[in-house]
Protein backbone atom coordinates (compact mmCIF):
# COMPACT_ATOMS: atom_id res chain seq x y z
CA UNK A 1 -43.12 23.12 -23.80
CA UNK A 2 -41.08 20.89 -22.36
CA UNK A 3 -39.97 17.26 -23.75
CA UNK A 4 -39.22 13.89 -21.19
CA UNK A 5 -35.38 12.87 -22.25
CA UNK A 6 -34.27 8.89 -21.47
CA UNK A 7 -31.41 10.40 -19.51
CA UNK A 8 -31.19 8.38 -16.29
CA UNK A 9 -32.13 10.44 -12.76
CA UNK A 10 -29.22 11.82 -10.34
CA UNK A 11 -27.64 8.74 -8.57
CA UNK A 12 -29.41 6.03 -11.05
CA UNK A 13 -27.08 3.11 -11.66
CA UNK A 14 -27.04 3.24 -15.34
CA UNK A 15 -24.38 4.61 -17.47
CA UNK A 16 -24.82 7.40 -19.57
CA UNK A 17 -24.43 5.56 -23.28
CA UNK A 18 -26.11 2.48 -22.68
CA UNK A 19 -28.47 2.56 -19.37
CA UNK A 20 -27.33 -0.45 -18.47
CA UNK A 21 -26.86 -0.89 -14.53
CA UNK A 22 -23.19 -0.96 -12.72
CA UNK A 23 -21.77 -3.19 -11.43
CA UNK A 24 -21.38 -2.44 -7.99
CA UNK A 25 -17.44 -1.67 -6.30
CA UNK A 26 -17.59 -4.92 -3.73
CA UNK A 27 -18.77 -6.73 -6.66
CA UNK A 28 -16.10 -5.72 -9.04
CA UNK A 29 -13.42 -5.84 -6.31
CA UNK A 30 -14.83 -9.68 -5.46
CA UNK A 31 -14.43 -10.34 -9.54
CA UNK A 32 -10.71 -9.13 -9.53
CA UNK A 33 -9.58 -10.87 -6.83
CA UNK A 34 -11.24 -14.21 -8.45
CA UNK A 35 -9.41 -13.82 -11.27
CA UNK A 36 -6.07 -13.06 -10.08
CA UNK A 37 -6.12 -16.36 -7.67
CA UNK A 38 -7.45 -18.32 -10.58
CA UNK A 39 -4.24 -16.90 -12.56
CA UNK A 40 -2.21 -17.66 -9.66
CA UNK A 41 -3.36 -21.32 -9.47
CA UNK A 42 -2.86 -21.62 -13.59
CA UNK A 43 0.44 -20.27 -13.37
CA UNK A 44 1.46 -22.57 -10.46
CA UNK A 45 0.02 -25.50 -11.61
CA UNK A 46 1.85 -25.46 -15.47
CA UNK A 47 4.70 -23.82 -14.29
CA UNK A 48 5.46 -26.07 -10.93
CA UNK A 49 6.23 -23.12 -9.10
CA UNK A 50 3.81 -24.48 -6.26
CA UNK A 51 5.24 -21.34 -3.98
CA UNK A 52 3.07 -19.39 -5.69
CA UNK A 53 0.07 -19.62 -3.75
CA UNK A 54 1.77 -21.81 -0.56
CA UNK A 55 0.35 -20.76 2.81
CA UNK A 56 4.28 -19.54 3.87
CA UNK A 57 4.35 -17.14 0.74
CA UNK A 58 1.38 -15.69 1.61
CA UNK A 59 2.24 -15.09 5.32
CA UNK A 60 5.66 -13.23 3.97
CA UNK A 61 3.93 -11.09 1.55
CA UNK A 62 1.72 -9.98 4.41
CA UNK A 63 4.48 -9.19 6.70
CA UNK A 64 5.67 -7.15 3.57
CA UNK A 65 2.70 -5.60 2.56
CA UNK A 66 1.89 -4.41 6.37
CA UNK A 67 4.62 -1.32 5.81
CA UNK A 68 4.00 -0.28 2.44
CA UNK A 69 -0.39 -0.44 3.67
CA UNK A 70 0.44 1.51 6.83
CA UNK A 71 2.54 4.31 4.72
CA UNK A 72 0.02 4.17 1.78
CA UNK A 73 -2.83 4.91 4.20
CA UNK A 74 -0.75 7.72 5.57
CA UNK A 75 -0.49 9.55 2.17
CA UNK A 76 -4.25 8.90 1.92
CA UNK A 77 -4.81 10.91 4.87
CA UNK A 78 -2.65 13.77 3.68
CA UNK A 79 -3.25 13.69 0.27
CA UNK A 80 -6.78 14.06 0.72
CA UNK A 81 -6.95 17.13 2.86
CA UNK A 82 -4.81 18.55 -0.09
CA UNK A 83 -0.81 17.80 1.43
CA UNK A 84 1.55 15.56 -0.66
CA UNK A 85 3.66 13.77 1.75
CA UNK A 86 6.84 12.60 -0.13
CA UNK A 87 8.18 12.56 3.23
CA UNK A 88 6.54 9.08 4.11
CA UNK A 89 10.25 7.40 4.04
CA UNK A 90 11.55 9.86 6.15
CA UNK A 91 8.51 9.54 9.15
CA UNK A 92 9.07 5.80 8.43
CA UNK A 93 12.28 5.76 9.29
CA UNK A 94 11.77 8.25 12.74
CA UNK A 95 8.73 5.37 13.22
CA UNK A 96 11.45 2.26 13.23
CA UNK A 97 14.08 3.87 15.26
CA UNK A 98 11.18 5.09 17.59
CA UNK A 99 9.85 1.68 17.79
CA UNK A 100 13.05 -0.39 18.27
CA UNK A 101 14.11 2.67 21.13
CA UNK A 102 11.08 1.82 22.86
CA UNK A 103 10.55 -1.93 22.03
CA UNK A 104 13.87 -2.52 23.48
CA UNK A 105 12.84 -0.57 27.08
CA UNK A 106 9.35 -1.96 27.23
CA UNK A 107 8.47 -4.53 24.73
CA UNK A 108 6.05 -4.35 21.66
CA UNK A 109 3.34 -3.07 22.50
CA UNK A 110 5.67 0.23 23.57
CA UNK A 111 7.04 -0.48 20.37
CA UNK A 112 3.88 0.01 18.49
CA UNK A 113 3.56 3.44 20.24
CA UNK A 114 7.20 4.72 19.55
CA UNK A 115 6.66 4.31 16.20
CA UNK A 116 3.67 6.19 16.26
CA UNK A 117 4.87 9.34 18.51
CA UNK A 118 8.26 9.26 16.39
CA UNK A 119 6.09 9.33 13.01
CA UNK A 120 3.74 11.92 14.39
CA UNK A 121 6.83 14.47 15.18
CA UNK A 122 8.06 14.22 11.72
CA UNK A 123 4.07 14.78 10.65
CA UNK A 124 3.61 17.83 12.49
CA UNK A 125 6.81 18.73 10.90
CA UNK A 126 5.58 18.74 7.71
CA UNK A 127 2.11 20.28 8.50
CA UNK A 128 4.17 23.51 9.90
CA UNK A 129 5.97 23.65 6.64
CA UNK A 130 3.44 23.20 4.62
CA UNK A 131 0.30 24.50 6.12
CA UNK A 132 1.46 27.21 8.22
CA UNK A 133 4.74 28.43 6.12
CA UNK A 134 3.73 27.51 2.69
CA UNK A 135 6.56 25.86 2.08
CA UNK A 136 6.66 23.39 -1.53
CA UNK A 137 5.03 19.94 -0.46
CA UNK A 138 7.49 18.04 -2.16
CA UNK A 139 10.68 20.06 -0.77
CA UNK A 140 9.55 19.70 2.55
CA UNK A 141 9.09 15.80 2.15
CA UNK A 142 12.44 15.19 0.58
CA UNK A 143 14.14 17.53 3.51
CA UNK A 144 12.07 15.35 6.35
CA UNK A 145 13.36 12.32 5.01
CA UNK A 146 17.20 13.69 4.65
CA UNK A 147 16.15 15.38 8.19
CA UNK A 148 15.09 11.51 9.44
CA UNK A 149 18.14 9.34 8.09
CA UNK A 150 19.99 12.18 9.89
CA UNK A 151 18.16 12.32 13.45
CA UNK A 152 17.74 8.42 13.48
CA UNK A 153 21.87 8.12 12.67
CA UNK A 154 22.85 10.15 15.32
CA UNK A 155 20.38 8.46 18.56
CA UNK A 156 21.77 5.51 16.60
CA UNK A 157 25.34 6.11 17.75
CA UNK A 158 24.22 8.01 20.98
CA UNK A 159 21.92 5.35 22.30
CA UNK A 160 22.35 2.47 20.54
CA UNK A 161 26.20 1.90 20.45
CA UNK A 162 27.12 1.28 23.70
CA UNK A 163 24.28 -1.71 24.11
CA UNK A 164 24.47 -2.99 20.76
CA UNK A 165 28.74 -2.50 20.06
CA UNK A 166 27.05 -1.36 16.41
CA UNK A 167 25.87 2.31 14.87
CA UNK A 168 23.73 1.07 12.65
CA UNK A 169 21.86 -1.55 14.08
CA UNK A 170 19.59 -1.77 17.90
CA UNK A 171 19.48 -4.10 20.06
CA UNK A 172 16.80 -6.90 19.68
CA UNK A 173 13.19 -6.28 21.00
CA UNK A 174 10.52 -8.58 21.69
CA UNK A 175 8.41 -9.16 18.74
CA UNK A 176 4.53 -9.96 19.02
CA UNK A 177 3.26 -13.67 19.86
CA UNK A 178 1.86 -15.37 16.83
CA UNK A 179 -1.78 -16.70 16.42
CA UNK A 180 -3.77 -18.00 14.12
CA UNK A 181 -7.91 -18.61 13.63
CA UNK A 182 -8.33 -22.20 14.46
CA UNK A 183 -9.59 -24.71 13.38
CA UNK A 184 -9.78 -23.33 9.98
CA UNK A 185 -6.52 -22.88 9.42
CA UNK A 186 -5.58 -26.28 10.17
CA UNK A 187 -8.20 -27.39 7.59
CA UNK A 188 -6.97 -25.26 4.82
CA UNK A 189 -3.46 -27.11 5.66
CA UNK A 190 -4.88 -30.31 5.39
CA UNK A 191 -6.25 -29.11 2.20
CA UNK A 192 -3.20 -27.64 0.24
CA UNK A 193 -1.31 -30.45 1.55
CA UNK A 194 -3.71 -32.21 -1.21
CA UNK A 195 -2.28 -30.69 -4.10
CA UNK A 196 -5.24 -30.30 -6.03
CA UNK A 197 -5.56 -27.51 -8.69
CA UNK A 198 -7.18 -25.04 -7.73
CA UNK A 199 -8.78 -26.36 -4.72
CA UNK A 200 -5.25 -26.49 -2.96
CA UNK A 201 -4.09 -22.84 -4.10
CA UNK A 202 -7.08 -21.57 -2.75
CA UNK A 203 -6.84 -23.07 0.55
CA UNK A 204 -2.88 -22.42 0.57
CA UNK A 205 -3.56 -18.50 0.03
CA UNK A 206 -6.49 -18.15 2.60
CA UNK A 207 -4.35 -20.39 4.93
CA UNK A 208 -1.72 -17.41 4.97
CA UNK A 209 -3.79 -14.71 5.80
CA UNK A 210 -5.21 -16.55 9.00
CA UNK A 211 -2.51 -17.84 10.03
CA UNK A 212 0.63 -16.06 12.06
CA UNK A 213 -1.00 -13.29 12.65
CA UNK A 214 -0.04 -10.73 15.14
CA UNK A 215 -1.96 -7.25 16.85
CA UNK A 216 -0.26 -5.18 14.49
CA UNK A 217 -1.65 -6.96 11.51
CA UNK A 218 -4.75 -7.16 12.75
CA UNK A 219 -4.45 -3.28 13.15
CA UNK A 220 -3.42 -2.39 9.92
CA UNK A 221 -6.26 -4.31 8.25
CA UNK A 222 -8.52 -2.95 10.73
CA UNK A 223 -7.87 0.88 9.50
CA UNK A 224 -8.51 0.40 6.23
CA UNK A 225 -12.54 0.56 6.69
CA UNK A 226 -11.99 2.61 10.02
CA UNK A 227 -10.04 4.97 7.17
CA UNK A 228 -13.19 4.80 4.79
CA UNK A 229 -15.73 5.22 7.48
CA UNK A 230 -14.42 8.28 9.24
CA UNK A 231 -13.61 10.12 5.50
CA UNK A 232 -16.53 9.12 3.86
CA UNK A 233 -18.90 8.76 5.95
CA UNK A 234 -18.76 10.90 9.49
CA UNK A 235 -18.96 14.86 8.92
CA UNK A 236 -15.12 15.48 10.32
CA UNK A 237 -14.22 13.56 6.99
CA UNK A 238 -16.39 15.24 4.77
CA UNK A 239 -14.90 18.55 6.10
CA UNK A 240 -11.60 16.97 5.57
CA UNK A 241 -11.57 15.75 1.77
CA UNK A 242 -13.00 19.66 1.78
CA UNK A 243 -9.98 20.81 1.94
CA UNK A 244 -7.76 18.93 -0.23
CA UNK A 245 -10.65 19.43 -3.26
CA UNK A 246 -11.46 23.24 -2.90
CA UNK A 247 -9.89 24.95 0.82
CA UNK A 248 -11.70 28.42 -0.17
CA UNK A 249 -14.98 27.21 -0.52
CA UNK A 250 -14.86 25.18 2.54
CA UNK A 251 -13.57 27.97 4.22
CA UNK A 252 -16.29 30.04 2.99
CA UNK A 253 -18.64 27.31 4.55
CA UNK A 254 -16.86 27.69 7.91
CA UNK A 255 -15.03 24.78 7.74
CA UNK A 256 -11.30 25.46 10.08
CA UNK A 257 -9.09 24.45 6.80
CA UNK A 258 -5.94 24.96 9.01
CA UNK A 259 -6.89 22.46 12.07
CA UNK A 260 -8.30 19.93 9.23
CA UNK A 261 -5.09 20.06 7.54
CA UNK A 262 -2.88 20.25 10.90
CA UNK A 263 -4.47 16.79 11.90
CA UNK A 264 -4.41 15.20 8.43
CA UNK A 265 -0.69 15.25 8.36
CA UNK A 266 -0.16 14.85 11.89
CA UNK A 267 -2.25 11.36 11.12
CA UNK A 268 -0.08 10.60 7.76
CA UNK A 269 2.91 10.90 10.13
CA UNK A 270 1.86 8.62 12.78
CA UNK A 271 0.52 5.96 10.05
CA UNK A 272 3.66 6.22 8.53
CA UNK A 273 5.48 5.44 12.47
CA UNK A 274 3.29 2.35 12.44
CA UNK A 275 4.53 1.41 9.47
CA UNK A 276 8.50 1.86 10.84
CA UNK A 277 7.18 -0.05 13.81
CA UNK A 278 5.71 -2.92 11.74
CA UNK A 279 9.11 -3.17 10.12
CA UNK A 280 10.99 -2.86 13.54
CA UNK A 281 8.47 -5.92 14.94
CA UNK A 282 8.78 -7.89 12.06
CA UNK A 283 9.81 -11.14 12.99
CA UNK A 284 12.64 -11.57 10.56
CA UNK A 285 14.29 -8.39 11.76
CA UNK A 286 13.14 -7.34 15.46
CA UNK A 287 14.82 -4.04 16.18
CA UNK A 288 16.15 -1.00 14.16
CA UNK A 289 18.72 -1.24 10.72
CA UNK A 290 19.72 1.63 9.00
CA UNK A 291 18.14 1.61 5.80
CA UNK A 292 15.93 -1.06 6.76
CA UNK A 293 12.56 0.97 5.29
CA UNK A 294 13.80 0.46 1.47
CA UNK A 295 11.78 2.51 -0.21
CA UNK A 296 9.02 1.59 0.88
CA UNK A 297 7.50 4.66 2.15
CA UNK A 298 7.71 5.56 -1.29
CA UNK A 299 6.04 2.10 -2.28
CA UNK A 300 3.27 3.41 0.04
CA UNK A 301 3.27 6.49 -1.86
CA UNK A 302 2.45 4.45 -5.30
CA UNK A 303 0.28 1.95 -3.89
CA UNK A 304 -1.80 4.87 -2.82
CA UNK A 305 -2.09 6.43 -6.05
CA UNK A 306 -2.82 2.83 -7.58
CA UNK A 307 -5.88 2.90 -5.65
CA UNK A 308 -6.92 6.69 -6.85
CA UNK A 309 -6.69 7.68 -3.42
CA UNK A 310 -9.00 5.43 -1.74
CA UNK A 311 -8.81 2.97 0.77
CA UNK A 312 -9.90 -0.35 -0.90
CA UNK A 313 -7.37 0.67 -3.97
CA UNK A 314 -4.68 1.20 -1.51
CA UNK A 315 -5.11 -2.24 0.08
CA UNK A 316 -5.06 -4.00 -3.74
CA UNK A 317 -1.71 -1.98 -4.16
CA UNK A 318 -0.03 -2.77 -1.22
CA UNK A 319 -1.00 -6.36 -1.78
CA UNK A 320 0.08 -6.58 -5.23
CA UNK A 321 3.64 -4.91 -3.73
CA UNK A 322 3.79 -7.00 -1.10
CA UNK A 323 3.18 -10.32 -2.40
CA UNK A 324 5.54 -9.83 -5.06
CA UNK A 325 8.00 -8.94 -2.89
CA UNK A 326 7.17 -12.19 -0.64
CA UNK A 327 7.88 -14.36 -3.81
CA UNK A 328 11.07 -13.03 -4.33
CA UNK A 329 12.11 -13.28 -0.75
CA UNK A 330 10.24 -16.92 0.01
CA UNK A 331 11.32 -18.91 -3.77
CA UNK A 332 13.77 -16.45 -5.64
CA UNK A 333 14.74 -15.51 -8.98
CA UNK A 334 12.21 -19.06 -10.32
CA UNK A 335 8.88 -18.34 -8.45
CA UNK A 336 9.58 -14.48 -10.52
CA UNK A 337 10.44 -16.19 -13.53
CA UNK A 338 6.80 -18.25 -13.07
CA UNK A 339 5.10 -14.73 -12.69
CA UNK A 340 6.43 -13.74 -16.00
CA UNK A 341 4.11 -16.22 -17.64
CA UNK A 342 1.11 -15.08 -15.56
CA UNK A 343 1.39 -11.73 -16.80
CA UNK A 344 1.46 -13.19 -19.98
CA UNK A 345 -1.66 -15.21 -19.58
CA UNK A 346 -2.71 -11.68 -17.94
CA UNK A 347 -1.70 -9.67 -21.02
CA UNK A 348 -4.00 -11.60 -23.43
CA UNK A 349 -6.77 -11.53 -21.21
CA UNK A 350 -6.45 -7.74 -21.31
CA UNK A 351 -6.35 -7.50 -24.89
CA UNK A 352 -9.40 -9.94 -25.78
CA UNK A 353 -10.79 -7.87 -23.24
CA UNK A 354 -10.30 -4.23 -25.39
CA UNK A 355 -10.96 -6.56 -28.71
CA UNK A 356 -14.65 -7.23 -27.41
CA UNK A 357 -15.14 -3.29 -26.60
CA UNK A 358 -14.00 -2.76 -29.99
CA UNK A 359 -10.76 -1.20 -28.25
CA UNK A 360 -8.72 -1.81 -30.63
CA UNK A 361 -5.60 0.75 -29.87
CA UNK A 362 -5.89 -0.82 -25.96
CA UNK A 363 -6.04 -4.53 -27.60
CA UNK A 364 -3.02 -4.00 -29.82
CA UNK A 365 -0.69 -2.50 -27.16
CA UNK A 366 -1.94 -5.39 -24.41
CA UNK A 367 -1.26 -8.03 -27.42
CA UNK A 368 2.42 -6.27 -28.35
CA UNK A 369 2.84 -6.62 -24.43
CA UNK A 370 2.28 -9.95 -23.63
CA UNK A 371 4.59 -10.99 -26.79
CA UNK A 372 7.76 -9.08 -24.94
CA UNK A 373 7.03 -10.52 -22.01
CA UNK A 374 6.43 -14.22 -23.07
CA UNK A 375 9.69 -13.72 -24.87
CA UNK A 376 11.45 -13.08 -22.21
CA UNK A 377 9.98 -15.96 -20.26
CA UNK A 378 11.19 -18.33 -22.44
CA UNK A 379 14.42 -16.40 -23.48
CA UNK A 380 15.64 -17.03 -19.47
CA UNK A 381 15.25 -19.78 -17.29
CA UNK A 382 15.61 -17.55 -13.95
CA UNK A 383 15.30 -14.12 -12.76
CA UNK A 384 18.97 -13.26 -11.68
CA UNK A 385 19.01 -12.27 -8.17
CA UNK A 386 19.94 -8.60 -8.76
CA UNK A 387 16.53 -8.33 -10.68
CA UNK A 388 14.34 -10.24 -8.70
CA UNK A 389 15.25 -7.95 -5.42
CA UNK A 390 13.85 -5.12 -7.43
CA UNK A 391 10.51 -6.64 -8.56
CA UNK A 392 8.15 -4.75 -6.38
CA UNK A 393 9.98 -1.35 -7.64
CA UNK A 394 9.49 -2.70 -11.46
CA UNK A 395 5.78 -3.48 -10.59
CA UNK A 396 5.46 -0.45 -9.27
CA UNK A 397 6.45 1.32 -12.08
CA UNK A 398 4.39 -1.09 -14.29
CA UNK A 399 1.24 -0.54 -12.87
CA UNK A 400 1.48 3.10 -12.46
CA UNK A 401 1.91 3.25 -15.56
CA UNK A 402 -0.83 1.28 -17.06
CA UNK A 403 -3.58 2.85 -14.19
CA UNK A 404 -2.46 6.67 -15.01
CA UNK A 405 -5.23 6.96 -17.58
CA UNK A 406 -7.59 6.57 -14.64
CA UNK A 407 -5.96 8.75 -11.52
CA UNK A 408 -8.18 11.24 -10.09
CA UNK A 409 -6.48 12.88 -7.48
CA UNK A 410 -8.20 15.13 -4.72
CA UNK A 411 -8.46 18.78 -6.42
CA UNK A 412 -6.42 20.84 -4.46
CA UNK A 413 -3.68 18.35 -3.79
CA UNK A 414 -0.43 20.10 -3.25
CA UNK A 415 -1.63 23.41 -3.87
CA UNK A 416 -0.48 26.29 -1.44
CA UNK A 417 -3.15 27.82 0.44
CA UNK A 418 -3.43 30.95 2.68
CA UNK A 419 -6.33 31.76 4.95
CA UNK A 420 -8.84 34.28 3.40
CA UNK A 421 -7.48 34.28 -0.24
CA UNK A 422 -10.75 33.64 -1.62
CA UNK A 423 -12.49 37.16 0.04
């Protein structure tokens, strides 16, 4: 005889302790971002730093973020078909040398495609490496990014020398025409120009992201729910995240792990070009610079995993990189100094968080937190420049470290597979 349990059915949105219902992902997603502009407008309003949520920082940290979002999406792609692609930098940097090559012959909408056809060499690179030679994921990344500094160096001095009189540097290429979505972003002008709290922030930060816009940033927002849609929801992506969770058994189900794989990485690669070419188009820059990428391919890399390998996580990442990067570049070492207290405000928030879910290990190490970091605030009066130019690397080690406890990466990621090893 049988007994009826209270466990809740397959798919029910209740959790398993308490049966109460989720809270739904666009829901939660809508209740973070709430919260970090109301901390943005509370730490701009008592600390003065009024650059904090001004409609020109905004537009810089989406310039900035563009990169680091087209490279993060390109280790999505890989990662989840089971490939680690440390080699991001290097297909960035093939994507900005392709882009400024042929920006500079045919303007930017060329440009856009150079960086993608430069980016997809070094991806199919890495997919017959990896995928057809077995070769160790991360060696192969770290030998196409030595291999891309290299190749880009050389056309460098071959091509670009005798037009530019420099090495290291194109010449300049036509950059996108500006727009933005009238006449609401004149409204939101009108309104930060108010400076009223919280009314003016908001209209300041939503001001920035639609105004200057260009194709290419239009683009890279665009693929973030293309990315979603075609691996979540359409067959080829099911058959795709096969692979990088268990490549026998999809096999075994007559899924073609090798093709699946082979266009994965050939599409990290070419997101990764895009990203070269946003850098290459960016309006501050316009053309190729050695060492111009920064690290951020490998910014991409950590925004990914912030977002446990999925799309709308990437996008938070890259924006958290990006806009931190924007304040150092638009205000300087004071508009960082300002962000110290918001994580401070931040850091108690977290720990009366884990007090009221009886946390109290989580509580106490948020609490110990936001004392070190308040001290600091008020043991300075400025970032120094050499610190503030490194912020988005510090974040990114920050929040890496406080999301590990979370990660789930895709099964199979990074591990070698032949064809027919599971018969």
């Amino acid at each position: 005889m049988t007994t009826v349990t209270d466990r809740p059915t397959a798919g029910a949105p209740a959790t398993k302790a308490t049966g109460r219902r989720r809270i739904p992902a666009w829901l939660r997603a809508v209740i973070v971002v709430a919260i970090g502009v109301g901390l943005l407008s509370l730490t701009a309003t008592l600390t003065g730093q009024v650059q904090l949520t001004s409609r020109g920082t905004t537009q810089a940290a989406v310039l900035l973020l563009l990169p680091i979002l087209f490279a993060g999406l390109g280790g999505l792609w890989a990662e989840r078909a089971g490939v680690i692609n440390i080699g991001l930098e290097g297909m960035m940097i093939l994507g900005t040398w392709g882009a400024a090559w042929a920006g500079y012959q045919w303007g930017p909408w060329a440009a856009v495609v150079g960086g993608l056809v430069f980016g997809a060499l070094g991806g199919a690179l890495h997919a017959v490496a990896t995928v057809t030679f077995n070769v160790n994921h991360i060696v192969s990344g770290v030998a196409i990014t030595l291999l891309g500094m290299g190749v880009t160096k050389y056309l460098s001095t071959l091509l670009f020398l005798p037009v530019s009189q420099n090495p290291r540097q194109s010449p300049r290429v036509d950059g996108f025409e500006t727009f933005s979505v009238q006449p609401v972003a004149d409204g939101l002008l009108a309104v930060e120009r108010e400076q009223r709290v919280l009314l003016s922030d908001v209209a300041g930060l939503l001001g920035g992201l639609i105004s200057g816009l260009t194709p290419l940033i239009v683009i890279g927002f665009a693929l973030v729910p293309i990315s979603y849609l075609v691996l979540w929801r359409t067959r080829f992506g099911l058959r795709l995240r096969s692979c990088g969770e268990n490549p026998v058994a999809a096999e075994s189900l007559g899924v073609n792990v090798y093709l699946h794989k082979y266009i994965a990485v050939i599409a990290s690669g070419a997101l990764a070009g895009l990203g070269g070419a946003a850098l290459a188009l960016n309006p501050g820059q316009l053309g190729y610079l050695e060492g111009q990428t920064g690290g951020r391919g490998y910014i991409g890399l950590a925004a990914m995993i912030f977002g446990n390998w999925r799309p709308g996580g990437l996008l938070a990442g890259s924006a958290l990189f990006g806009y931190v990067d924007g304040v150092q570049l638009r205000a300087g070492g004071e508009a960082v100094h300002a962000l110290l207290y918001g994580a401070t405000v931040l850091a108690v928030g977290v720990a009366l968080w884990w007090a009221a879910r009886r946390n109290w290990r989580g509580a106490a190490v948020a609490a110990i937190a936001g004392v070190l970091v308040y001290a600091v605030y008020m043991t300075i009066e400025t970032v120094p420049r050499e610190f503030a130019a490194y912020a988005p690397q510090l974040v990114t080690l920050l929040v890496l470290a406080v999301a590990s406890q979370r990660l789930r990466p895709p099964a199979a990621d990074g591990v070698e597979y032949r064809r027919g090893e599971g018969d």
